[in-house]
N, C-alpha and C. Protein backbone atom coordinates (compact mmCIF):
# COMPACT_ATOMS: atom_id res chain seq x y z
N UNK A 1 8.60 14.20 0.12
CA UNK A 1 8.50 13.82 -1.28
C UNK A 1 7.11 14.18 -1.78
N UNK A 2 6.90 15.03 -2.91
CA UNK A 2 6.16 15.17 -3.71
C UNK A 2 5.44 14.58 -4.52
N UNK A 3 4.35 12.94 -4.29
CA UNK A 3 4.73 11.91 -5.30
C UNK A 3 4.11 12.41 -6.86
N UNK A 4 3.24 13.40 -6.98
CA UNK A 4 3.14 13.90 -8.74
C UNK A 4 4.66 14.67 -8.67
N UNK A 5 5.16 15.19 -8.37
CA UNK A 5 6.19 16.07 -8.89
C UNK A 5 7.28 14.88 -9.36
N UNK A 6 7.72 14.08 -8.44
CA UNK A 6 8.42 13.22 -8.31
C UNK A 6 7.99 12.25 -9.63
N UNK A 7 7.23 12.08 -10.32
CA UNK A 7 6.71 11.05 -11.37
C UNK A 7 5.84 10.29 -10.88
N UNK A 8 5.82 9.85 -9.40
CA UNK A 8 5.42 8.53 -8.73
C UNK A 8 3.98 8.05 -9.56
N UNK A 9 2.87 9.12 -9.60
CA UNK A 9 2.00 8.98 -10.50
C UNK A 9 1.76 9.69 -12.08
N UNK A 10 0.45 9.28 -12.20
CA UNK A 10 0.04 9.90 -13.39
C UNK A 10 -1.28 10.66 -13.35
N UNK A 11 -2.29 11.58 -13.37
CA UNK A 11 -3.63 11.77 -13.81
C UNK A 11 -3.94 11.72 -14.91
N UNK A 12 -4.95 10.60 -15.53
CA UNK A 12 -5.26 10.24 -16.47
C UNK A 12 -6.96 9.77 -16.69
N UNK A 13 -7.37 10.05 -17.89
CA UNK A 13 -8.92 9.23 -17.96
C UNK A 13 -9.10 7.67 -17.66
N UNK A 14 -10.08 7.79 -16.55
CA UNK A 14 -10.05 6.14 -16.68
C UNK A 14 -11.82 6.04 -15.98
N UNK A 15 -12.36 4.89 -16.32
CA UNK A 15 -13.53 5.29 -15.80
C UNK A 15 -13.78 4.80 -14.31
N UNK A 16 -12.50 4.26 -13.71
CA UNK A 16 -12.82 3.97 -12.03
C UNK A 16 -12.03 4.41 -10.76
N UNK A 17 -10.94 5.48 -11.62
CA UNK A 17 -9.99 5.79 -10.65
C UNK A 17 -9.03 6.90 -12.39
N UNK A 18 -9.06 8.12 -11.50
CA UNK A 18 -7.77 8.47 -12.46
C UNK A 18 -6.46 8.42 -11.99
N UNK A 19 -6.00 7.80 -11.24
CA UNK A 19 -4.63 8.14 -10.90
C UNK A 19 -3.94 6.14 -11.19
N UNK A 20 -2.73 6.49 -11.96
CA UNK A 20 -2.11 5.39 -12.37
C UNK A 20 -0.70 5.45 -11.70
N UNK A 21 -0.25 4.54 -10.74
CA UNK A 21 0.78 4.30 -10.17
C UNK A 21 2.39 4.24 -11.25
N UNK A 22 3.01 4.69 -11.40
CA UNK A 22 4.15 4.22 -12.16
C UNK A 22 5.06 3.55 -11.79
N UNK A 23 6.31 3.03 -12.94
CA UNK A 23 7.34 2.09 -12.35
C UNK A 23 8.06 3.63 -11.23
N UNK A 24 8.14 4.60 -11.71
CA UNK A 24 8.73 5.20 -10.22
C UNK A 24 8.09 5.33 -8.82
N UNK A 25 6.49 5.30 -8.96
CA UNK A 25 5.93 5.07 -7.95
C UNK A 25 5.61 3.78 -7.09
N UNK A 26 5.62 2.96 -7.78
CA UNK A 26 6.21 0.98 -7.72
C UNK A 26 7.05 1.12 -6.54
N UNK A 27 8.46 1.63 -7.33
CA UNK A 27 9.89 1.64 -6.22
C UNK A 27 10.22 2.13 -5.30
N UNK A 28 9.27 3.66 -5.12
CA UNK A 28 8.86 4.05 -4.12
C UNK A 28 8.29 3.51 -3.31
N UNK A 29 6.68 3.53 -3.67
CA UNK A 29 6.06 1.88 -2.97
C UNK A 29 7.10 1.25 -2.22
N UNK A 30 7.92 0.25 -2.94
CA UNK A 30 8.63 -0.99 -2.41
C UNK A 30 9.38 -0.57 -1.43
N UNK A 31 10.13 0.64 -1.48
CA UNK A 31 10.91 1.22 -0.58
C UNK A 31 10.21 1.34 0.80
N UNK A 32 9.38 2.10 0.92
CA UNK A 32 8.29 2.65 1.99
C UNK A 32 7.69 1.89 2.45
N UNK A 33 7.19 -0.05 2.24
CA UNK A 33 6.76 -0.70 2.13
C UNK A 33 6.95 -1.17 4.37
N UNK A 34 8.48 -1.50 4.39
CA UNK A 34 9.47 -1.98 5.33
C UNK A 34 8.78 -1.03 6.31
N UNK A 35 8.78 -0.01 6.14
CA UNK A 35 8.54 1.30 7.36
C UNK A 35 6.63 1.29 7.87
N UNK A 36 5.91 1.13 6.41
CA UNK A 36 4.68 1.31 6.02
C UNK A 36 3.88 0.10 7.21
N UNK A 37 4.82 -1.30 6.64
CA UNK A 37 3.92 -2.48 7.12
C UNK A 37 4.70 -3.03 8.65
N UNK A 38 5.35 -2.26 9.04
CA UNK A 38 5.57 -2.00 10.21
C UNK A 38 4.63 -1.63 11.22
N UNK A 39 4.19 -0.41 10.71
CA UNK A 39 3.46 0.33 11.37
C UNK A 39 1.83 -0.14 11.16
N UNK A 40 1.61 -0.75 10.20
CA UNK A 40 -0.02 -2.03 10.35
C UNK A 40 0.51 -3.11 11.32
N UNK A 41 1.44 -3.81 11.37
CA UNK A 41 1.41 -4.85 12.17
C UNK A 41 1.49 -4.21 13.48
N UNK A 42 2.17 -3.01 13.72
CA UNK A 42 2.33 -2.42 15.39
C UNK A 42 0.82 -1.52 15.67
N UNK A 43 0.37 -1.23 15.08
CA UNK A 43 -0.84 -0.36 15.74
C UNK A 43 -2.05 -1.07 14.92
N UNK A 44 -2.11 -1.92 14.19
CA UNK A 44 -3.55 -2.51 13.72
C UNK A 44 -3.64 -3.73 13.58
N UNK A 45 -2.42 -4.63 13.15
CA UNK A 45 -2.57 -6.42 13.00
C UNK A 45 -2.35 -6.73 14.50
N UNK A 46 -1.22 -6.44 15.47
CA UNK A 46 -1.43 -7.25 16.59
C UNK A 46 -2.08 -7.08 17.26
N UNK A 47 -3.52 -6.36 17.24
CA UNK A 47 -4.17 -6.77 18.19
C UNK A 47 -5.44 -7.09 17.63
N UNK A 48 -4.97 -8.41 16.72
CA UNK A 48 -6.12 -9.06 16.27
C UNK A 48 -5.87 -10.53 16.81
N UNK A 49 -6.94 -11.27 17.34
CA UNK A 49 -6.70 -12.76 17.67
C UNK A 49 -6.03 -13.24 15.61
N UNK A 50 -5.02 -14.76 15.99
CA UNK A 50 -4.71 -15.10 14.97
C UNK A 50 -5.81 -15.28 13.60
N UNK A 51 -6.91 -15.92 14.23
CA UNK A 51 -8.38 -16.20 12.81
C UNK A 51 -8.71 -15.08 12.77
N UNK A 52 -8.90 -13.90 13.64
CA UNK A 52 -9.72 -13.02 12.94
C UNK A 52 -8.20 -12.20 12.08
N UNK A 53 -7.43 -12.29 12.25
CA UNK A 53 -6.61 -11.76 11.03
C UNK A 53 -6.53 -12.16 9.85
N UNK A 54 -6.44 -13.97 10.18
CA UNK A 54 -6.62 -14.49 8.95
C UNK A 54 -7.84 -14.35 7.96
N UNK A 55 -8.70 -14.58 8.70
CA UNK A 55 -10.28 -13.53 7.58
C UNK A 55 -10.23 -12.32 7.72
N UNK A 56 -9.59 -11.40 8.09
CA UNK A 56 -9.00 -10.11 7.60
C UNK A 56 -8.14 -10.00 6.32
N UNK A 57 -7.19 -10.52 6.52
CA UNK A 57 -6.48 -11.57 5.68
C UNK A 57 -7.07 -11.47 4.04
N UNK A 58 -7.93 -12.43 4.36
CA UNK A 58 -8.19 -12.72 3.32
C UNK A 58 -9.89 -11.91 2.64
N UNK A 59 -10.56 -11.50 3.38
CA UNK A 59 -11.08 -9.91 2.58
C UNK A 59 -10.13 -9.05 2.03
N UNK A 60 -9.33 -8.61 2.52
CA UNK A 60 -8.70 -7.74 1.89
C UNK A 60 -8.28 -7.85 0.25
N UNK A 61 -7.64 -9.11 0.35
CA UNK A 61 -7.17 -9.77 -0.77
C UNK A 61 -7.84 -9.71 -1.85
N UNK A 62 -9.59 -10.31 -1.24
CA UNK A 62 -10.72 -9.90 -2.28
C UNK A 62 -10.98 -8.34 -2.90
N UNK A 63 -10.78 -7.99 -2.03
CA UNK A 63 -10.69 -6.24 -2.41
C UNK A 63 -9.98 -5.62 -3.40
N UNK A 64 -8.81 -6.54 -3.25
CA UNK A 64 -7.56 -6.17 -3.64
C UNK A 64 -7.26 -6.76 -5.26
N UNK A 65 -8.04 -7.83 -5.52
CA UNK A 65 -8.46 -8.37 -6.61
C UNK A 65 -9.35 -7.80 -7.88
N UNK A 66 -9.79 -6.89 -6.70
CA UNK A 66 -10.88 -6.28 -7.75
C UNK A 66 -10.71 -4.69 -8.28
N UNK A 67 -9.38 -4.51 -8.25
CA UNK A 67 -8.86 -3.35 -8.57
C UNK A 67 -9.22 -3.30 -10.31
């Protein structure tokens, strides 16, 4: 899959990122998601003790906030 050909995004002016996700790239997303977060929990979350995931955890989130 092609995701500009496909619609998935957009290139556009923006002053912190030009690329804007669309509702076709969303559903994509959501689709790919099952396969995607599979493959973090098998080669990068389990082999974290439980707390240090959970403050993994939750940096990310902060990160993720500040989009």
């Amino acid at each position: 899959m092609y995701i500009k050909q496909d619609g998935a995004y957009l290139i556009t002016v923006c002053s912190t990122d030009r690329a804007i996700l669309t509702a076709t790239g969303k559903q994509a997303l959501h689709r790919a998601w099952p396969i995607y977060g599979s493959g973090i929990q098998k080669y990068f979350a389990s082999h974290l003790p439980a707390k240090e995931a959970a403050v993994l955890n939750r940096l990310l989130r902060r990160v993720a906030r500040d989009e």
